[in-house]
Protein backbone atom coordinates (compact mmCIF):
# COMPACT_ATOMS: atom_id res chain seq x y z
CA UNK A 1 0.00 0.00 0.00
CA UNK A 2 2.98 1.98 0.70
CA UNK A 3 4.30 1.44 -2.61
CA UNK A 4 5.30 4.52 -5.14
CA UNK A 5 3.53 5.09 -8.35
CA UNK A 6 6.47 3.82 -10.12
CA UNK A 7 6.34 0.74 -9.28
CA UNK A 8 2.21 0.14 -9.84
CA UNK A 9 2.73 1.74 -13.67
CA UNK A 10 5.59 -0.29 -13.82
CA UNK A 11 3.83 -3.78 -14.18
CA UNK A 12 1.21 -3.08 -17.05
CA UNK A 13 1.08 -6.51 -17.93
CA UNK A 14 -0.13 -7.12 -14.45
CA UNK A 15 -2.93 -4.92 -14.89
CA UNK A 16 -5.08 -6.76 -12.14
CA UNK A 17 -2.29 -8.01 -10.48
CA UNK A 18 -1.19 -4.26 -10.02
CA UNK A 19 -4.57 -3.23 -9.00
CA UNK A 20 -4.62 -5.38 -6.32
CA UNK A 21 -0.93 -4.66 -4.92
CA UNK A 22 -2.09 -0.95 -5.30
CA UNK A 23 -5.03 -1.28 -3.39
């Protein structure tokens, strides 16, 4: 949750992966 921006934009082919890392 405490992750930068960077990193979430950085895994596009994770795109609901990311989402839930970023949530």
């Amino acid at each position: 949750m405490k992750q930068p921006p960077g990193q979430y934009r950085q895994a596009p082919e994770r795109g609901p992966r990311a989402l839930q890392t970023g949530t």
